[in-house]
C-alpha atoms as a PDB file:
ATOM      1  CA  UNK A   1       4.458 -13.071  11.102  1.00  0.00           C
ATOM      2  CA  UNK A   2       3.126  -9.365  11.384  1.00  0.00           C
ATOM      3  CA  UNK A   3       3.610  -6.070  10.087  1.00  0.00           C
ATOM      4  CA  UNK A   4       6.951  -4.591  10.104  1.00  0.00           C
ATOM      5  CA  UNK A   5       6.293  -0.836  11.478  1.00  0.00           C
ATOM      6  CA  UNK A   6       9.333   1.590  12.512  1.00  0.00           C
ATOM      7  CA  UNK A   7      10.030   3.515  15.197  1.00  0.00           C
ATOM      8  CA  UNK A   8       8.356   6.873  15.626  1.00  0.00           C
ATOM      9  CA  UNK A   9       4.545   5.745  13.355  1.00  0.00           C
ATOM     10  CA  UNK A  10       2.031   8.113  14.177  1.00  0.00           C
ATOM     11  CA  UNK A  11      -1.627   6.059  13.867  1.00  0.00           C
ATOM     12  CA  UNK A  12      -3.985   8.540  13.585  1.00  0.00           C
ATOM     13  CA  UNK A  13      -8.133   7.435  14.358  1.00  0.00           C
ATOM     14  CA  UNK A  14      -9.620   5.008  11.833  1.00  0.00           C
ATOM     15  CA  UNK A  15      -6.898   3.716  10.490  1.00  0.00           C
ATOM     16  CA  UNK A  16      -7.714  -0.138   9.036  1.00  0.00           C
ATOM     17  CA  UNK A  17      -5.213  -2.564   7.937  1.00  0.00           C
ATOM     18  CA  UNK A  18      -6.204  -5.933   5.715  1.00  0.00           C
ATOM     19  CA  UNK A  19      -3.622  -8.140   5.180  1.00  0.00           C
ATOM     20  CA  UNK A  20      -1.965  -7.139   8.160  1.00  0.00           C
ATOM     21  CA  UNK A  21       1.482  -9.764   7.653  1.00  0.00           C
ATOM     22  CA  UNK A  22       1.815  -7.217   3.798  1.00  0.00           C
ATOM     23  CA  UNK A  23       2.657  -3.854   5.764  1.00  0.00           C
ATOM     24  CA  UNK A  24       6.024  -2.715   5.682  1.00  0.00           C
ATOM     25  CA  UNK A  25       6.624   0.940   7.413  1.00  0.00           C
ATOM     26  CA  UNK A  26       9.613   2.828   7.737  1.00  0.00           C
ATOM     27  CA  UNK A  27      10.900   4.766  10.636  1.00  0.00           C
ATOM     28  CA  UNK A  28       9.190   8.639  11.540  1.00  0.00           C
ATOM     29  CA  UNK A  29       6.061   7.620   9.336  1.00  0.00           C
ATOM     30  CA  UNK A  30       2.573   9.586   9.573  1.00  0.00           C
ATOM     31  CA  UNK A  31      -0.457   7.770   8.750  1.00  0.00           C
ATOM     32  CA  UNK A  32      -3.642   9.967   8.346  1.00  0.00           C
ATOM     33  CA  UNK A  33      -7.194   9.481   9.594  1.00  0.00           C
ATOM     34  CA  UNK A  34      -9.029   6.413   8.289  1.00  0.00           C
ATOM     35  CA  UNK A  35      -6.177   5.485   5.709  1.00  0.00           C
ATOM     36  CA  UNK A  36      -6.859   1.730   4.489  1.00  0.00           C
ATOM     37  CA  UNK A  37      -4.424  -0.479   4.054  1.00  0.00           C
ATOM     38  CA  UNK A  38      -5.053  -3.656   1.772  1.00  0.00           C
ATOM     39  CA  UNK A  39      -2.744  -5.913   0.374  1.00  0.00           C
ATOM     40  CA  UNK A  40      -5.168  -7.701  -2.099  1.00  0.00           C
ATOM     41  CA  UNK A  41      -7.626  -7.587  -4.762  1.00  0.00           C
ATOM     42  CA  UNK A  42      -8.890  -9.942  -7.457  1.00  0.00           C
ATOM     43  CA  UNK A  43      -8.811  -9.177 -11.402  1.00  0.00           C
ATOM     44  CA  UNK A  44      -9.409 -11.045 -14.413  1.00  0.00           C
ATOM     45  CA  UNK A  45      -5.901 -12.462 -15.872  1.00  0.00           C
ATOM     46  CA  UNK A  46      -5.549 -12.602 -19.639  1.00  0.00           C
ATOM     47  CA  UNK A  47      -6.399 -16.203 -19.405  1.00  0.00           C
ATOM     48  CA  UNK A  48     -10.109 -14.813 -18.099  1.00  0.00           C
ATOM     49  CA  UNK A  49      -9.440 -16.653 -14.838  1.00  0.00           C
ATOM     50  CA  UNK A  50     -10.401 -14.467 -11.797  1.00  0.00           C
ATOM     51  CA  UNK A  51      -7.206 -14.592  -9.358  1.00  0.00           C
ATOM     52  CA  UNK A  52      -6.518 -13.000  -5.971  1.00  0.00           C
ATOM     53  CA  UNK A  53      -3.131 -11.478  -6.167  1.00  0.00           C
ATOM     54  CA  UNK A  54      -1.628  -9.927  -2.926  1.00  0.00           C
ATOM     55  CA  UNK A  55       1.451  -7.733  -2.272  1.00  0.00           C
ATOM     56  CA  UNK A  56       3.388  -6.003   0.244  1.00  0.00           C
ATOM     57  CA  UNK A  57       2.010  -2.144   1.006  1.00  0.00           C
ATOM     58  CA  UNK A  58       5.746  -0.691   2.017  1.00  0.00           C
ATOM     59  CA  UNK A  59       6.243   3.257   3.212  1.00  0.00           C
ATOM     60  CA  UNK A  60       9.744   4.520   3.098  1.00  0.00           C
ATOM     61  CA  UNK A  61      11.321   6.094   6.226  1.00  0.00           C
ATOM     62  CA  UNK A  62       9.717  10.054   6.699  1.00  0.00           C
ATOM     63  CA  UNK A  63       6.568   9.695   5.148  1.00  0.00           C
ATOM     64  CA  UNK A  64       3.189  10.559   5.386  1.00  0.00           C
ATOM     65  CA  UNK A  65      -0.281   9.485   4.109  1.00  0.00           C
ATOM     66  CA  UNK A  66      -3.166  12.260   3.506  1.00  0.00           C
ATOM     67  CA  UNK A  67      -6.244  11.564   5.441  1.00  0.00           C
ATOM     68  CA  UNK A  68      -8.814   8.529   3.753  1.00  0.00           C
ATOM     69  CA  UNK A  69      -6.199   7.389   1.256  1.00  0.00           C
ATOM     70  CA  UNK A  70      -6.573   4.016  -0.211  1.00  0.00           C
ATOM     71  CA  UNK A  71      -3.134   2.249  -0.394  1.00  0.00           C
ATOM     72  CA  UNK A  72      -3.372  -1.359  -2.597  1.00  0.00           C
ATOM     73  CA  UNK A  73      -1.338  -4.194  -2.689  1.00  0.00           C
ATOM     74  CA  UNK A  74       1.985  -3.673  -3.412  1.00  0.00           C
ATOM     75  CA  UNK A  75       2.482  -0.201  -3.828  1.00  0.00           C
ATOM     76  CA  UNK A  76       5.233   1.636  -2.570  1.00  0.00           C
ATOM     77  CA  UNK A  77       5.771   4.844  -1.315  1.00  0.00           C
ATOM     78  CA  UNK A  78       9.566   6.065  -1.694  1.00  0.00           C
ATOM     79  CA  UNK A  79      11.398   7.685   1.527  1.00  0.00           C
ATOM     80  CA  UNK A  80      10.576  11.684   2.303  1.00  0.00           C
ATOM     81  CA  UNK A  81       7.403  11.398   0.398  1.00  0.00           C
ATOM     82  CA  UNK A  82       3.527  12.585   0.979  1.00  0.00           C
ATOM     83  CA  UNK A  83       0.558  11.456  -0.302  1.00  0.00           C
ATOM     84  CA  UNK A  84      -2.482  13.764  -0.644  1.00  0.00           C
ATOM     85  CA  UNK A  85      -5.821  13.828   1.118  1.00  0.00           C
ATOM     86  CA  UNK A  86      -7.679  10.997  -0.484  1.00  0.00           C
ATOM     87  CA  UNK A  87      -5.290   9.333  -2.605  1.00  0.00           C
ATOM     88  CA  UNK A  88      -5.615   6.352  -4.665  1.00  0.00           C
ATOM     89  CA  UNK A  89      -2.601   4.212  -4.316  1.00  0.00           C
ATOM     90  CA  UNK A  90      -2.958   2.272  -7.276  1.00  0.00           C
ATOM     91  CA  UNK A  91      -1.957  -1.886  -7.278  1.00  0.00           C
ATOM     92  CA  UNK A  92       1.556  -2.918  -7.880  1.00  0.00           C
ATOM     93  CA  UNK A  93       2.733   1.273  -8.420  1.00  0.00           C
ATOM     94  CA  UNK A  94       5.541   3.020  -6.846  1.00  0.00           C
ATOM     95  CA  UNK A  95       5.714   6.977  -6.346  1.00  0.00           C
ATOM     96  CA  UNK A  96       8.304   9.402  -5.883  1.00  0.00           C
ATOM     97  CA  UNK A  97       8.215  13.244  -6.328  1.00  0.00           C
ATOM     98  CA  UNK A  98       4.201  13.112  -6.627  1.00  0.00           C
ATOM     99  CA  UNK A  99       3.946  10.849  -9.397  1.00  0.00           C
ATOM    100  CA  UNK A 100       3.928   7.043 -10.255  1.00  0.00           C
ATOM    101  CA  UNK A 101       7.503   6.321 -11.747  1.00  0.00           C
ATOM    102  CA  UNK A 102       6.916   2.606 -12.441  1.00  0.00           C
ATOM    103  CA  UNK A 103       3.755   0.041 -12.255  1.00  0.00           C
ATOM    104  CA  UNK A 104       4.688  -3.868 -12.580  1.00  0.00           C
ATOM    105  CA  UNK A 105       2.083  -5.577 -15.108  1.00  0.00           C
ATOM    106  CA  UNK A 106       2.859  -9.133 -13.956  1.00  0.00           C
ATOM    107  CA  UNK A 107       0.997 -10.010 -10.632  1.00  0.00           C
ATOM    108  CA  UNK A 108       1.569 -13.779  -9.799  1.00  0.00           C
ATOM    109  CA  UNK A 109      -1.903 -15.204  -8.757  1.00  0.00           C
ATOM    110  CA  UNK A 110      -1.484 -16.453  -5.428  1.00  0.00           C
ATOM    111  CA  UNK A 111      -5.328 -18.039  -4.853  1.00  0.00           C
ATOM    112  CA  UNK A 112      -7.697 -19.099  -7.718  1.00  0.00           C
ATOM    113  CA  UNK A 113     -11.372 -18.431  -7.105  1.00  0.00           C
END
């Protein structure tokens, strides 16, 4: 299975997408120059055990991505939003109205290295 993109995406150059089966874009979407897109990262869990933990990346319908943001697994960027020039979109958050409204604390380990 692959990404699920919407009509009307505007790819600029450079984009890179990871984890390419985790993307989720809405319809009339605008994706800057050399955005990244990756659905995974490892961490420590509270047990000390370092896990990989993946997520969807999902864009709402009429968005848009600033040029060289960084967009991590499982965040999610709510419909008619923008992100700034080199943004951090931080694991697991969700924005709305420029700001991060909620963050989910438990990520299920999917691989243990």
């Amino acid at each position: 299975m692959g990404a699920q993109i919407g009509r009307l995406t505007l790819w600029s150059p450079g984009v890179k997408i990871y984890d390419r089966p985790f993307l989720r874009l809405g319809d009339d979407v605008i994706v800057g120059i050399d955005v990244r897109f990756v659905a995974h990262f490892s961490h420590v869990n509270p047990a000390g055990r370092t896990v990989l933990s993946l997520g969807p990346i999902t864009l709402g319908d009429r968005t848009s991505v600033g040029g060289s943001a960084l967009l991590s697994a499982g965040f999610t960027l709510d419909p008619d939003q923008a992100t700034e020039a080199l943004f951090l979109g931080a694991p697991f958050a969700r924005w709305r109205d420029a700001q991060r409204v909620t963050a989910e604390t438990a990520v299920p380990p999917v691989t243990t290295l």
